[in-house]
Protein backbone atom coordinates (compact mmCIF):
# COMPACT_ATOMS: atom_id res chain seq x y z
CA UNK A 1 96.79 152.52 245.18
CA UNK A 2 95.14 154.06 242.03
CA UNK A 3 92.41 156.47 242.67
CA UNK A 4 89.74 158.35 240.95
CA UNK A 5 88.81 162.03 240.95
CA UNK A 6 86.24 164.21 239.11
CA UNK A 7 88.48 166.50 236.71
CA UNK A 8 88.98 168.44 233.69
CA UNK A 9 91.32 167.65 230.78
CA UNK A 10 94.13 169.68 231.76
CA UNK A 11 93.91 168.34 234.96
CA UNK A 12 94.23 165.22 233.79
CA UNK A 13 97.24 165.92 231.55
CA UNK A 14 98.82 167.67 234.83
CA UNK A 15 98.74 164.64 236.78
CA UNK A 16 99.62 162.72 234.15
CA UNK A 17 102.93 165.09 233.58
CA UNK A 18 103.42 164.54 238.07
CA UNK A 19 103.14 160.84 237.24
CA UNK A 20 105.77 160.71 234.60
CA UNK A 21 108.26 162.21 236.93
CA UNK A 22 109.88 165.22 235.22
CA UNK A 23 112.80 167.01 235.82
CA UNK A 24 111.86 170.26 234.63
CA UNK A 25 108.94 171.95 233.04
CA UNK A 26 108.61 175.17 231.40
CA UNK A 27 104.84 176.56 230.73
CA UNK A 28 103.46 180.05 229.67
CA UNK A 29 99.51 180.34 230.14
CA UNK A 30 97.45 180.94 226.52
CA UNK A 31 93.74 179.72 226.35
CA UNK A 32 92.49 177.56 226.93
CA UNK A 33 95.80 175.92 228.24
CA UNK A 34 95.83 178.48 230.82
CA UNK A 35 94.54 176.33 233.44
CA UNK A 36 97.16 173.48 232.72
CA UNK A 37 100.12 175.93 233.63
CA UNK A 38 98.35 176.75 236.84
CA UNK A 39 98.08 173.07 237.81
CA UNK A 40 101.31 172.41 236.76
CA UNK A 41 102.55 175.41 238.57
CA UNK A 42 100.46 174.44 241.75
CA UNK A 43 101.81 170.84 241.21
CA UNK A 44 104.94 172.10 241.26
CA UNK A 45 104.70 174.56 244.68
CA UNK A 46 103.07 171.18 246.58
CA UNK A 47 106.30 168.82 245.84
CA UNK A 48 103.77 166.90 243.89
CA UNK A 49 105.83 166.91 240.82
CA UNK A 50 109.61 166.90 241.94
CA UNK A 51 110.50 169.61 238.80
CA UNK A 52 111.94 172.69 237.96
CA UNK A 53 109.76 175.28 236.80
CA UNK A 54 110.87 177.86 234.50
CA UNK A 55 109.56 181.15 234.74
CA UNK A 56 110.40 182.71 231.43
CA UNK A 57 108.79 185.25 228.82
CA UNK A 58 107.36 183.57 226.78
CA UNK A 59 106.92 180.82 224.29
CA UNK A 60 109.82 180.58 221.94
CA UNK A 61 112.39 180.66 225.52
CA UNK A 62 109.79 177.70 226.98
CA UNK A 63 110.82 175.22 224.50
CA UNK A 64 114.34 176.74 223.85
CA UNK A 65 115.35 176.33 227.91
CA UNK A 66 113.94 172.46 227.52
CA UNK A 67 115.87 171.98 224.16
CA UNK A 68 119.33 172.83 226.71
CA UNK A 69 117.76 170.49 229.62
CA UNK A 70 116.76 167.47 227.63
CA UNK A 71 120.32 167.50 225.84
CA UNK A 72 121.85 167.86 229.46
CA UNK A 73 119.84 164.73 230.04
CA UNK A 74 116.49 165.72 232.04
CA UNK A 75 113.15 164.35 231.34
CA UNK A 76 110.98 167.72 230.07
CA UNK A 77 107.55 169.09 229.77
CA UNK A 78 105.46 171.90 228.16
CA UNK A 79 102.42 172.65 226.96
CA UNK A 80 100.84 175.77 224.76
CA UNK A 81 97.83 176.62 222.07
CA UNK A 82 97.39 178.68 219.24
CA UNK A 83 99.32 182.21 219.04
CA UNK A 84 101.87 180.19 221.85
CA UNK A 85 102.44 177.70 219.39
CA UNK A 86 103.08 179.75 216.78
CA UNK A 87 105.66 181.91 218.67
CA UNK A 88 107.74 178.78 219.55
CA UNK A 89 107.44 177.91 215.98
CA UNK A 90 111.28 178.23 215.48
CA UNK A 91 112.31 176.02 218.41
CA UNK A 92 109.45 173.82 217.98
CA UNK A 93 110.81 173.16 213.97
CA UNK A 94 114.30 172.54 215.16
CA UNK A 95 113.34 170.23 218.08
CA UNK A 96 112.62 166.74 216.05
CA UNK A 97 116.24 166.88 213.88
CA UNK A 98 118.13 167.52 217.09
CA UNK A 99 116.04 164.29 218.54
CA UNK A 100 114.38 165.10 221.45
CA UNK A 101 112.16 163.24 223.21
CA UNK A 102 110.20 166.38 225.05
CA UNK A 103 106.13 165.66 225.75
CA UNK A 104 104.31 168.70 224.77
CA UNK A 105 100.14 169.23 225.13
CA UNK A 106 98.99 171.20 222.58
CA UNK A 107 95.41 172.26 223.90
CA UNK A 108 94.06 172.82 220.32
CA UNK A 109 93.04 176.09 219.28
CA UNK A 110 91.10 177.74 216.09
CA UNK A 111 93.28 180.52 214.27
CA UNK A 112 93.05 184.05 213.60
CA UNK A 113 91.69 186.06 212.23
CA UNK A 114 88.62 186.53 212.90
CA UNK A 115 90.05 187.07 217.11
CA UNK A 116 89.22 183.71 218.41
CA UNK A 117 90.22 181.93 221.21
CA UNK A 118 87.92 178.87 221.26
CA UNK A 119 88.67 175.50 220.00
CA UNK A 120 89.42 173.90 217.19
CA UNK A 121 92.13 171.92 215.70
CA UNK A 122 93.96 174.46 213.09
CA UNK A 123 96.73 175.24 215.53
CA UNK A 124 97.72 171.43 216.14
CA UNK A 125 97.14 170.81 212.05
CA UNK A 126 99.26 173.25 210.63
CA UNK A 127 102.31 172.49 212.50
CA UNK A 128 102.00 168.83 211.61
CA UNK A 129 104.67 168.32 209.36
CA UNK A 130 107.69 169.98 211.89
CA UNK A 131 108.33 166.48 212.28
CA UNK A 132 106.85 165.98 216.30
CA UNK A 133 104.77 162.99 217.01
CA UNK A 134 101.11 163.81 217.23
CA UNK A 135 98.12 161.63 218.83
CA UNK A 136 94.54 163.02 219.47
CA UNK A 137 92.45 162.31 222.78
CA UNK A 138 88.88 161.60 222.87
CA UNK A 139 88.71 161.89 226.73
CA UNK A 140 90.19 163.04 230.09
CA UNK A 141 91.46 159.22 230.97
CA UNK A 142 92.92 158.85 227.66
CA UNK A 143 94.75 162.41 227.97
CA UNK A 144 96.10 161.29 231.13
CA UNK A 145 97.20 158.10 230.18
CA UNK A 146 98.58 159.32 226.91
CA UNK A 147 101.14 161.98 228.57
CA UNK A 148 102.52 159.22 230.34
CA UNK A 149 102.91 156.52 227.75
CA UNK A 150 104.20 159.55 225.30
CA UNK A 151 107.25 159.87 227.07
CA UNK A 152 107.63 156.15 226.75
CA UNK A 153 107.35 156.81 223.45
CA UNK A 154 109.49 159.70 222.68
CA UNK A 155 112.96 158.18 224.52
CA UNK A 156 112.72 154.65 222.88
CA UNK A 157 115.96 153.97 221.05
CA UNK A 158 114.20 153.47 217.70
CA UNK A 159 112.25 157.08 218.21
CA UNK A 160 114.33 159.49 219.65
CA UNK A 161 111.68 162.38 218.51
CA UNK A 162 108.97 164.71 220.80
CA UNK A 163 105.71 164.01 221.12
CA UNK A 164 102.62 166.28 221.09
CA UNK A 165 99.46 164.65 223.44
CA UNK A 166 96.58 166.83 221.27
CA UNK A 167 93.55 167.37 223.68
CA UNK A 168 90.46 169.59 222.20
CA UNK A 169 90.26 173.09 223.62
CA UNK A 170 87.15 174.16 225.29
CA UNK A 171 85.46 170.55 225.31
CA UNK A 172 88.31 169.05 226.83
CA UNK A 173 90.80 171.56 228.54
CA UNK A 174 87.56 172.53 230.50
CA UNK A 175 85.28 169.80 230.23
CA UNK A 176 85.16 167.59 233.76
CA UNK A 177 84.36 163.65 234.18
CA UNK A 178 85.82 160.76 236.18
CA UNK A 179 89.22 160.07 235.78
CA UNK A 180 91.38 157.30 237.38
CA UNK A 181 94.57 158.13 238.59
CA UNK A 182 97.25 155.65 238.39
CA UNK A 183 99.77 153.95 241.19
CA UNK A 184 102.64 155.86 241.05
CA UNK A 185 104.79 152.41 241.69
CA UNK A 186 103.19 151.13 238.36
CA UNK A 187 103.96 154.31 236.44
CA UNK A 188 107.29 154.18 237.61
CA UNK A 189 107.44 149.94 236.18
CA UNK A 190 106.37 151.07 233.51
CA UNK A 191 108.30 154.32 232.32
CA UNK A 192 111.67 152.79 233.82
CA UNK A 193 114.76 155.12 233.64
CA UNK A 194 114.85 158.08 231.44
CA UNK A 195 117.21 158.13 228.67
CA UNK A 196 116.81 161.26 226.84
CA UNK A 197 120.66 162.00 226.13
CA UNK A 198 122.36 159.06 225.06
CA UNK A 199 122.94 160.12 221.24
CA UNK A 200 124.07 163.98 222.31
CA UNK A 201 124.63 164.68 225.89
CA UNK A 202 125.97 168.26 226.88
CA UNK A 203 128.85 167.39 229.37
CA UNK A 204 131.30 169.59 230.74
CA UNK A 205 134.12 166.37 230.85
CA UNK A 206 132.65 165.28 227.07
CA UNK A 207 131.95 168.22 225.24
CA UNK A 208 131.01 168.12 221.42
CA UNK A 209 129.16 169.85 219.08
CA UNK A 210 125.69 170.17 218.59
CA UNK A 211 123.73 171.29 215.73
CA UNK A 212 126.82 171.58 213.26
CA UNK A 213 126.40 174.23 210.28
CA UNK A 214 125.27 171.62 207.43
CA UNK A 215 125.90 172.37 203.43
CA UNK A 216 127.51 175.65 202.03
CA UNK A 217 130.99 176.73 201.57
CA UNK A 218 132.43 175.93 204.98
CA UNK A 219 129.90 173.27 206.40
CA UNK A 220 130.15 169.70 206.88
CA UNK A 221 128.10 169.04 203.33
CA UNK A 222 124.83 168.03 202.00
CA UNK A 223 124.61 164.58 202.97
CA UNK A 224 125.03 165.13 206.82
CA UNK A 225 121.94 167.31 206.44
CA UNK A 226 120.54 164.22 204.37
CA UNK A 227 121.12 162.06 207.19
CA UNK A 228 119.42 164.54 209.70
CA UNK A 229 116.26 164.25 207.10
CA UNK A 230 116.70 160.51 206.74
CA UNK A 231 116.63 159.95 210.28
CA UNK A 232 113.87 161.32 211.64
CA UNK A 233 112.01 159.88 208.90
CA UNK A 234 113.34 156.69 210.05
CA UNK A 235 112.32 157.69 213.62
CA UNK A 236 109.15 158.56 212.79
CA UNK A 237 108.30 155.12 211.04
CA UNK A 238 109.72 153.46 213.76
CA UNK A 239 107.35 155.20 215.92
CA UNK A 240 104.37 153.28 214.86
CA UNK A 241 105.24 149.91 215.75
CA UNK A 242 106.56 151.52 219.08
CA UNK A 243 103.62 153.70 219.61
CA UNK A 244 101.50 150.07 219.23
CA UNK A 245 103.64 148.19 221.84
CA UNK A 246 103.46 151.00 223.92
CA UNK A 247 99.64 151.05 223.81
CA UNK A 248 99.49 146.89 224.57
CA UNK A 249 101.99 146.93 227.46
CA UNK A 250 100.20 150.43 229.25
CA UNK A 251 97.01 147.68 228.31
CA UNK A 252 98.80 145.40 231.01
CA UNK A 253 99.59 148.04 233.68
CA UNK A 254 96.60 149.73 233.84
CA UNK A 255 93.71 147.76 232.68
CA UNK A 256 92.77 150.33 230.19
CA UNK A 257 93.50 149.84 226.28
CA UNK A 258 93.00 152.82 223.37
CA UNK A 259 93.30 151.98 219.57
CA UNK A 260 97.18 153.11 219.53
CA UNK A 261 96.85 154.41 215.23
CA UNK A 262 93.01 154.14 214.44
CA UNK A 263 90.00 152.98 216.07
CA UNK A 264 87.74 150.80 213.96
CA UNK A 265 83.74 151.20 215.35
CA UNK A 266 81.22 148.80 214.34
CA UNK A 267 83.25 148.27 210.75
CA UNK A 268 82.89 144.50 210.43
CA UNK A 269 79.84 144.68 207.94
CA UNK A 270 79.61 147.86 207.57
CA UNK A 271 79.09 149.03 203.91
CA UNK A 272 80.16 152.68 204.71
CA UNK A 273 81.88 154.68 207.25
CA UNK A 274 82.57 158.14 209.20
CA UNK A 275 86.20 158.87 209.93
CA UNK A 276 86.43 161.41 213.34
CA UNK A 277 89.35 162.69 215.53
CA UNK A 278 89.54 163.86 219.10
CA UNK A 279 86.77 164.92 221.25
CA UNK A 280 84.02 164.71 218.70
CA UNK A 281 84.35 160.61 218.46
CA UNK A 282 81.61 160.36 221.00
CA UNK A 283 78.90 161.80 219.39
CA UNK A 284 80.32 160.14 215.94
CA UNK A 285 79.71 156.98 218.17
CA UNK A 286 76.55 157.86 219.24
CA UNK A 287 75.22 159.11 215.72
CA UNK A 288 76.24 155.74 214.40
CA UNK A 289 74.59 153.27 217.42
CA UNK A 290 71.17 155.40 215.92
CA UNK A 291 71.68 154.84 212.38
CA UNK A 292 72.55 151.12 213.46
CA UNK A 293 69.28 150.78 214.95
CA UNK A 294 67.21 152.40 212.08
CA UNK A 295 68.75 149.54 209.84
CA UNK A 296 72.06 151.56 208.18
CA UNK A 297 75.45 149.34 207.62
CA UNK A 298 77.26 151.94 209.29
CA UNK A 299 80.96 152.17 211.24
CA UNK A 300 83.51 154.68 212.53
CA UNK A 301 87.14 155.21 211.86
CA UNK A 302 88.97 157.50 214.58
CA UNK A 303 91.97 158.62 214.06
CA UNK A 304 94.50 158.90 217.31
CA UNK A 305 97.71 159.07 215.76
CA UNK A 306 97.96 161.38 213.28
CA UNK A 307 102.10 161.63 212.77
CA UNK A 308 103.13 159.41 211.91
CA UNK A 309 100.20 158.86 209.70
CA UNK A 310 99.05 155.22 210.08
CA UNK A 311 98.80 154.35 206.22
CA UNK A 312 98.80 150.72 206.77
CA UNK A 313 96.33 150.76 209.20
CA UNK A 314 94.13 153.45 207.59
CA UNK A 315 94.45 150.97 204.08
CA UNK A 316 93.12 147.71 206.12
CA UNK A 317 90.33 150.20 207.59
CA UNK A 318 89.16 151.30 204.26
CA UNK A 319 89.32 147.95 202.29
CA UNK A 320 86.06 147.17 204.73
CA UNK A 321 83.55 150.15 203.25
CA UNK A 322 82.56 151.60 199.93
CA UNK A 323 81.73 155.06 201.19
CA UNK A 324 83.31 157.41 203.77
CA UNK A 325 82.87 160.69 205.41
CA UNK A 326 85.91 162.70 206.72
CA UNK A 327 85.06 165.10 209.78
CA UNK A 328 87.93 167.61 209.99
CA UNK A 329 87.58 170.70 212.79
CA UNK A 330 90.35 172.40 210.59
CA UNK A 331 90.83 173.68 207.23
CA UNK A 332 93.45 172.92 204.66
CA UNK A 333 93.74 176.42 202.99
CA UNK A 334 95.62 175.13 200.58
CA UNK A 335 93.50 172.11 199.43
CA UNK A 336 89.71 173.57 200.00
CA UNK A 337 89.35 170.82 202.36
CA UNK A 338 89.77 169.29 205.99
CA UNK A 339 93.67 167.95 206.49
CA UNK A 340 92.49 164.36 207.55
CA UNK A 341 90.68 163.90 204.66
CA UNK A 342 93.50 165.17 202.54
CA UNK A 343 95.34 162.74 204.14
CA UNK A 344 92.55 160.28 203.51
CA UNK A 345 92.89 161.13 199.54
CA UNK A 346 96.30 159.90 199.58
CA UNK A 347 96.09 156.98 201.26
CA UNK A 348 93.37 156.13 198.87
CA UNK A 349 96.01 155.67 196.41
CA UNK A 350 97.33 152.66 198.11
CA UNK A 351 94.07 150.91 198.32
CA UNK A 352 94.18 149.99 194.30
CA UNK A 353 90.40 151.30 194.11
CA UNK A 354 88.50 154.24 194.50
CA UNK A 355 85.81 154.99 196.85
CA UNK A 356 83.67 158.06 197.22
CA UNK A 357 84.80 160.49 200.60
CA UNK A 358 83.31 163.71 201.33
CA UNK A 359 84.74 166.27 203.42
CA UNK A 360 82.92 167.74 206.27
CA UNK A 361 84.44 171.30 208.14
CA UNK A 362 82.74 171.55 211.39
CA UNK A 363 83.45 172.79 215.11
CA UNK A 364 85.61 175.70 214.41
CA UNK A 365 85.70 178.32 216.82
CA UNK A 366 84.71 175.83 219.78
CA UNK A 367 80.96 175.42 217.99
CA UNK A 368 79.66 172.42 218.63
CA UNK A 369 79.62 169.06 216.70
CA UNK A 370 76.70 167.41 217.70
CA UNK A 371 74.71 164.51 217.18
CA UNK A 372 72.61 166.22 214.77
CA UNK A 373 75.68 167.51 212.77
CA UNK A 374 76.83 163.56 212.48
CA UNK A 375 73.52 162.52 211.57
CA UNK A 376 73.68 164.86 208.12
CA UNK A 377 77.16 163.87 208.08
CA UNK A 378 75.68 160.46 207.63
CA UNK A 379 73.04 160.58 205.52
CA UNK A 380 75.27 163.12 202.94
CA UNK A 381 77.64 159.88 203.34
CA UNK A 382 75.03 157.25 202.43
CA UNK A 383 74.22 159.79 199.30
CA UNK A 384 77.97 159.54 197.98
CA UNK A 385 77.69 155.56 198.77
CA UNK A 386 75.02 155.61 196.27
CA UNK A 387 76.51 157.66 193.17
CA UNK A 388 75.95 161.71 194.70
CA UNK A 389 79.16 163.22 193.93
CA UNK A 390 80.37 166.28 196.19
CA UNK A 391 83.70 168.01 195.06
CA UNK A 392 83.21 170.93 197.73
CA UNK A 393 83.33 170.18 201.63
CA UNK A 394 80.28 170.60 204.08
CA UNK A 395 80.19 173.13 206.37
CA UNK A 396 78.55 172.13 209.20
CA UNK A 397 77.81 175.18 211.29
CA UNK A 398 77.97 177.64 208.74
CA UNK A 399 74.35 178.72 209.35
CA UNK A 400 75.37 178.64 213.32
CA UNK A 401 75.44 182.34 213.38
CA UNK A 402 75.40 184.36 216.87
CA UNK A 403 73.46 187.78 217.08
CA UNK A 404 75.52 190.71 214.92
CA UNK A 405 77.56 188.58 212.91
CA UNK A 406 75.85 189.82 210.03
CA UNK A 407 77.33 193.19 210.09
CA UNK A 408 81.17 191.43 210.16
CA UNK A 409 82.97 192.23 207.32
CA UNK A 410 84.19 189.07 205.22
């Protein structure tokens, strides 16, 4: 029988990982995952979850041991942040062409430097085209019951690719509400048999090659590496309509249903709209119920998949409002702007008209995105709906300062 307990996010995502029945796990503690190796680790030492556990040295051998046990056919999890994630970077890049279907949390993280090791998104952003599935979490339940429906996911025959379950650091990872466990019959229903081998298996009585030396003098040529690329393109477009099906049959098991690509709030009439991702979607929500009161045509888009990017979805969203407002809790260096609404920007081009969008930078370094912050974030928005024009982002906590951090340098 499904129960409920009082938890935190990577609590949830732990029993979500026991639920999903893995074969082996591999975890090295970085905050604010820390906590999720321990409960994976305590999991683990209980017989709760039925799984290896690596103990290895770090990061980059984490994903690398997984990367031998998925192709020798088990069913794998990890889970890092931050400086972690960077330090796998070279396994984590080579996972998607080999076609994987690991589950990995990423327990997002702000960058360095200035030392921080509070939330934020950057760590989960910049990594986003290595070519790993990514959705976003808004809550404990939906953490919990993303990790499982991920790994459905990540072994369909049309995906064949890892997935990344994003949950906020700090707000999340520590943050502690009601949370409904699952049957572990229905789970079971639900996931089926693992098939995480069947296009390259190591086997002692089949062996082959894996990860052939592609172009050169002496490789196999350009267009095998072409159909590596092609692939996992393929894979990841295919992902969508899976990651949708997915979304409506875990609907049926458990009762519980999440927008699978975006989440359209209050959109039907409205004449402009906020666009939000992860844990700061609730007080988007909440900002938007008040400016629905006071009389504002007002909605909300959340984003929950994020790679593949949901164009088509995104396009249908947009054609609804004149105005929108991109929240972003990372930066795009390169682009003087949040990545989602970069990403916004260029799915503009598919709408065949123009609409105004300003960019909003706000809860790096775990500060806070509150209801206030979305109600400037609104009324800026309603100013571009009506002709403003704003060609530099808002920073929304950049007068947040703490005692001292005047005498930084910069």
């Amino acid at each position: 029988m499904a129960r409920t307990i009082v938890c935190d996010g990577n609590e949830a995502a732990a029993w979500g990982v026991a639920l999903s029945r893995p074969d082996m796990v591999a975890v090295y503690p970085i905050t604010p995952q820390s906590s999720l190796a321990e409960y994976i680790s305590q999991f683990v030492a209980d017989g709760i979850i039925q799984a290896d556990l690596m103990d290895v040295e770090g990061e980059h051998s984490v994903l690398s041991v997984l990367q031998g046990a998925c192709l020798a056919g088990a069913r794998t999890f990890t889970a890092t942040c931050g400086q972690g994630l960077a330090f796998m970077f070279e396994p984590y890049f080579r996972t998607p062409p080999l076609r994987l279907p690991i589950v990995m949390s990423i327990v997002t993280r702000d960058g360095i430097t200035p030392q921080c090791v509070w939330g934020g998104q950057q760590d989960a952003m910049t990594v986003r085209e290595a070519g790993w599935v990514h959705m976003y979490c808004e809550n404990n339940q939906e953490i919990l019951d993303t990790v499982i429906m991920a790994y459905r996911i990540a072994e369909h025959r049309d995906v064949m690719l890892p997935v990344n379950v994003n949950h906020d650091g700090n707000y999340l990872s520590y943050g502690v509400e009601k949370v409904e466990i699952p049957d572990q019959e229905e789970v079971d229903a639900f996931l089926g048999e693992k098939n995480t081998n069947w296009h390259a298996a190591l086997d002692p009585d089949r062996p082959m090659g894996v990860d052939p030396l592609t172009g050169g003098a002496g490789g196999l040529g350009p267009a095998l590496f072409v159909r590596y690329r092609k692939g996992l393109c393929k894979g990841m477009q295919n992902a969508l309509g899976v990651i949708t099906e997915v979304h409506k049959e875990w609907e049926k098991t458990s009762g519980r249903s999440y927008a699978p690509l975006i989440e359209e709030y209050r959109l039907e009439d409205a004449d402009y709209a906020i666009m939000t991702i992860g844990s700061m979607t609730g007080a988007g929500k909440d900002a938007v119920d008040a400016a629905r009161e006071a009389g504002e045509r007002i909605g909300l888009v959340k984003i929950k998949t994020f790679r593949p990017f949901p164009l088509q979805a995104l396009r249908e969203a947009l054609r609804k409002v004149k105005a929108v407002g991109v929240v972003d809790r990372s930066v795009s260096f390169g682009w003087n702007f949040g990545p989602v609404y970069q990403e916004l920007l260029s799915a503009m081009y598919f709408l065949n008209r123009h609409i105004p969008a300003v960019s909003f930078i706000g809860g790096l370094a775990g500060a806070d995105i509150t209801v206030d912050h979305f109600n400037r974030v609104i009324e800026t928005t309603a100013m571009a709906l009506h002709g403003e024009v704003f060609s530099e982002p808002v920073w929304l906590n950049e007068n947040d300062q703490s005692p001292g951090s005047d005498r930084v340098s910069q």
